[in-house]
N, C-alpha and C. Protein backbone atom coordinates (compact mmCIF):
# COMPACT_ATOMS: atom_id res chain seq x y z
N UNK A 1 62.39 -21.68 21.64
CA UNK A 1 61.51 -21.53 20.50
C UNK A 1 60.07 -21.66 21.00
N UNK A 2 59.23 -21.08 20.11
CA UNK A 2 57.74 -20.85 20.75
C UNK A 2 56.77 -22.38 20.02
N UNK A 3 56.49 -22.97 20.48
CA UNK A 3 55.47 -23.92 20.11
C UNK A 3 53.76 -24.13 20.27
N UNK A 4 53.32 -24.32 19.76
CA UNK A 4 51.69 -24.79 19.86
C UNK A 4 51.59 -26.39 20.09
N UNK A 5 51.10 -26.71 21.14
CA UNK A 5 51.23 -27.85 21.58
C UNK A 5 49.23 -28.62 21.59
N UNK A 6 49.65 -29.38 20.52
CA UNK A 6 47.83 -30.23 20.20
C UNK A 6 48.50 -31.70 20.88
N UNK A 7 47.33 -31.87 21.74
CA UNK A 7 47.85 -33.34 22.01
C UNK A 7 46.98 -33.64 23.37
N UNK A 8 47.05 -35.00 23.87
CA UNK A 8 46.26 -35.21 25.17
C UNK A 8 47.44 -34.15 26.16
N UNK A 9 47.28 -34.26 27.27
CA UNK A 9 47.47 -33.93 28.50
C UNK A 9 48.67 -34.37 28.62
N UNK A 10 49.95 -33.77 28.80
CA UNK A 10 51.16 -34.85 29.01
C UNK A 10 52.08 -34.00 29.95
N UNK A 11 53.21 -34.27 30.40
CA UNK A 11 54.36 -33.89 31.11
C UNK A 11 55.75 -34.01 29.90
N UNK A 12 56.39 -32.80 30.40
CA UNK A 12 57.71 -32.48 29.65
C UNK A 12 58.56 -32.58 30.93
N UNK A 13 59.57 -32.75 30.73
CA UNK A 13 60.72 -32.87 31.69
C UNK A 13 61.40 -31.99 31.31
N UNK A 14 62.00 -30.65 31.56
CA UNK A 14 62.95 -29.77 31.33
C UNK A 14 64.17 -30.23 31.21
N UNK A 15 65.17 -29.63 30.77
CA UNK A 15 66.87 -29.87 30.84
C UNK A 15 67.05 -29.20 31.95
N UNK A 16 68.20 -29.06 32.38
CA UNK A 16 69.01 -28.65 33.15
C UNK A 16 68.49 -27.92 34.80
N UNK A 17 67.50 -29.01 35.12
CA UNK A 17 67.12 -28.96 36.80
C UNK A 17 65.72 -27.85 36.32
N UNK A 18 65.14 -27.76 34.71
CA UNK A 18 63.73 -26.67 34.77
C UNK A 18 62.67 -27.14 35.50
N UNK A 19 62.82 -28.64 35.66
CA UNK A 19 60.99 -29.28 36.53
C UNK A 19 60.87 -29.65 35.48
N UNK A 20 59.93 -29.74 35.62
CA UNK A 20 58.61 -30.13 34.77
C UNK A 20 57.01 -29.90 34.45
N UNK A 21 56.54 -29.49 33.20
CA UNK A 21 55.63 -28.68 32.64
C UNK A 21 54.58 -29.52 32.16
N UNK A 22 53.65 -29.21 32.43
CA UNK A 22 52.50 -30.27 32.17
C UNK A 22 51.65 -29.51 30.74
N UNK A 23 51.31 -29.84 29.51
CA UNK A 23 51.54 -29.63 28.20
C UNK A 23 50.34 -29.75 27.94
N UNK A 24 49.63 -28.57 27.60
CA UNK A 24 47.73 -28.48 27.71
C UNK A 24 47.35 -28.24 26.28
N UNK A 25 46.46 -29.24 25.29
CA UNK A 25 46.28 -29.13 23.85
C UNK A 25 46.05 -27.57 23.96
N UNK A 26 46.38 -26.63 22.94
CA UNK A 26 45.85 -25.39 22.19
C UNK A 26 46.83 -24.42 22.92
N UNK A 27 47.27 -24.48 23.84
CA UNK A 27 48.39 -23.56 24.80
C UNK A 27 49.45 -23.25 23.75
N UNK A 28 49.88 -22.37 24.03
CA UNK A 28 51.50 -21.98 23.40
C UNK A 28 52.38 -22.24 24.67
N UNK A 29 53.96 -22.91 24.30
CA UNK A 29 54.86 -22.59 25.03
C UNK A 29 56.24 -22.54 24.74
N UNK A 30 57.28 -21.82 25.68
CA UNK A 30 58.41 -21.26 24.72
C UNK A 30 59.65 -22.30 25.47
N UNK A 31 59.70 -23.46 24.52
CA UNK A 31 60.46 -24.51 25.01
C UNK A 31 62.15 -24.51 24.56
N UNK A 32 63.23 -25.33 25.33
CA UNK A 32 64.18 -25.57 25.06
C UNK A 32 64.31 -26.67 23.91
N UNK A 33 65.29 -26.47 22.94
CA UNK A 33 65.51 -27.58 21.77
C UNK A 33 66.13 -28.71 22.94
N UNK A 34 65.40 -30.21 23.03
CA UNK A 34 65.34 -30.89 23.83
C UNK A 34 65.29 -32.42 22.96
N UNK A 35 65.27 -33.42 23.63
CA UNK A 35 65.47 -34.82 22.38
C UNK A 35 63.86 -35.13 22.89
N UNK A 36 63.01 -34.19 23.71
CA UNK A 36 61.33 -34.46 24.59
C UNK A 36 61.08 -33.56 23.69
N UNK A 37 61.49 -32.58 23.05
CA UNK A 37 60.91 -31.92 22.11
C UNK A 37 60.52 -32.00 20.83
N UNK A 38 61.94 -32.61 20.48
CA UNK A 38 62.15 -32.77 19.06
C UNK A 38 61.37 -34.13 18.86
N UNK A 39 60.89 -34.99 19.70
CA UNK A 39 60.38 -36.45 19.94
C UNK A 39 58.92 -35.88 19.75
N UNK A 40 58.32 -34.96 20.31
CA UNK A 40 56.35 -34.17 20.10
C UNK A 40 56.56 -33.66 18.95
N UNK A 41 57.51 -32.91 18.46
CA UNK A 41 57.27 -32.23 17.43
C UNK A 41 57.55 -33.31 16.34
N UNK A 42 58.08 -34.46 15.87
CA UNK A 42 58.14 -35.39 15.44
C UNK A 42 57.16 -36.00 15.36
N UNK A 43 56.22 -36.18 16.04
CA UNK A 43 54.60 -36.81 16.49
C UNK A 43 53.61 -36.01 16.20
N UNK A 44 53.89 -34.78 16.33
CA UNK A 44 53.03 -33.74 15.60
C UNK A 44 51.90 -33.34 16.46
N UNK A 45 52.63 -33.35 17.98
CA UNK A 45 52.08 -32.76 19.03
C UNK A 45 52.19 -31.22 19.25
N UNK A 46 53.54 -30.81 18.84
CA UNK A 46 54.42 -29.35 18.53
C UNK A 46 54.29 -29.14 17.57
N UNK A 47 53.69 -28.12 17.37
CA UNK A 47 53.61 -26.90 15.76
C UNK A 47 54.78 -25.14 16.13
N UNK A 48 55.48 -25.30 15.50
CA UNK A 48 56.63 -24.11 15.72
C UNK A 48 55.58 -23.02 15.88
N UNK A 49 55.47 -21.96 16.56
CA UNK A 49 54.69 -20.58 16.24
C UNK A 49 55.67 -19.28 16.10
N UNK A 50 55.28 -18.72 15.47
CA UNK A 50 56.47 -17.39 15.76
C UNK A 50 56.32 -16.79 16.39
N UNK A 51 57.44 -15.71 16.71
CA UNK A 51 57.73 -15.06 18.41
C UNK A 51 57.06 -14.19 18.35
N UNK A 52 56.55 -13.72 19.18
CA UNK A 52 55.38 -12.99 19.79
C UNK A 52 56.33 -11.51 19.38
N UNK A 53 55.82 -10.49 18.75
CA UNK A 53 56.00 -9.28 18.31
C UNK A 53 56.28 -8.23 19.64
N UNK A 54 57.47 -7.50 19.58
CA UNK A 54 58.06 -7.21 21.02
C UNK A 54 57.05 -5.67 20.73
N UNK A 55 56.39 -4.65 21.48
CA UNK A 55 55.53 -3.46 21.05
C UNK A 55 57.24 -2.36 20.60
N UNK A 56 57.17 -1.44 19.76
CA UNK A 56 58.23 -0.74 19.47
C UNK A 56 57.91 0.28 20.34
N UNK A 57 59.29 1.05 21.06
CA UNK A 57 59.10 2.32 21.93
C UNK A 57 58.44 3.34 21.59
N UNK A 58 57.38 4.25 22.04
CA UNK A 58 57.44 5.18 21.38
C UNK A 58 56.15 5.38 20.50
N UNK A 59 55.59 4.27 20.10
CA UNK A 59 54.78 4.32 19.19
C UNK A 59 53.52 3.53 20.11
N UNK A 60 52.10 4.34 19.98
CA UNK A 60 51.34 3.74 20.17
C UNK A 60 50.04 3.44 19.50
N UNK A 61 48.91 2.14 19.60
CA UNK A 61 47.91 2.00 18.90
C UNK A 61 46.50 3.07 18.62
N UNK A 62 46.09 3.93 17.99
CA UNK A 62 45.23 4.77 18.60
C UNK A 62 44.08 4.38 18.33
């Protein structure tokens, strides 16, 4: 899921061997549902954003 992350400067720990992501106020990022997630977004460090609009084939802006 895509998030907006307001907050000081912090570190996320990934699941399953991702590392770890260092979490910059005003950035977007597209995180795993995590108990580090659901714990910021609880705190109201994480704001959900919606998914970035995929361009359709075929069609372009003129």
């Amino acid at each position: 899921m895509n998030y907006r992350y307001t907050g000081p400067v912090s570190g996320l720990h990934l699941p399953d061997g991702g590392g770890e992501l260092v979490l910059i106020t005003g950035n977007d990022y597209t995180l795993p549902d995590s108990g580090d997630v659901q714990r910021l977004q609880a705190l109201g460090f994480l704001t959900p954003q919606p998914a970035p609009e995929k361009p359709q084939k075929g069609k372009t802006d003129v």
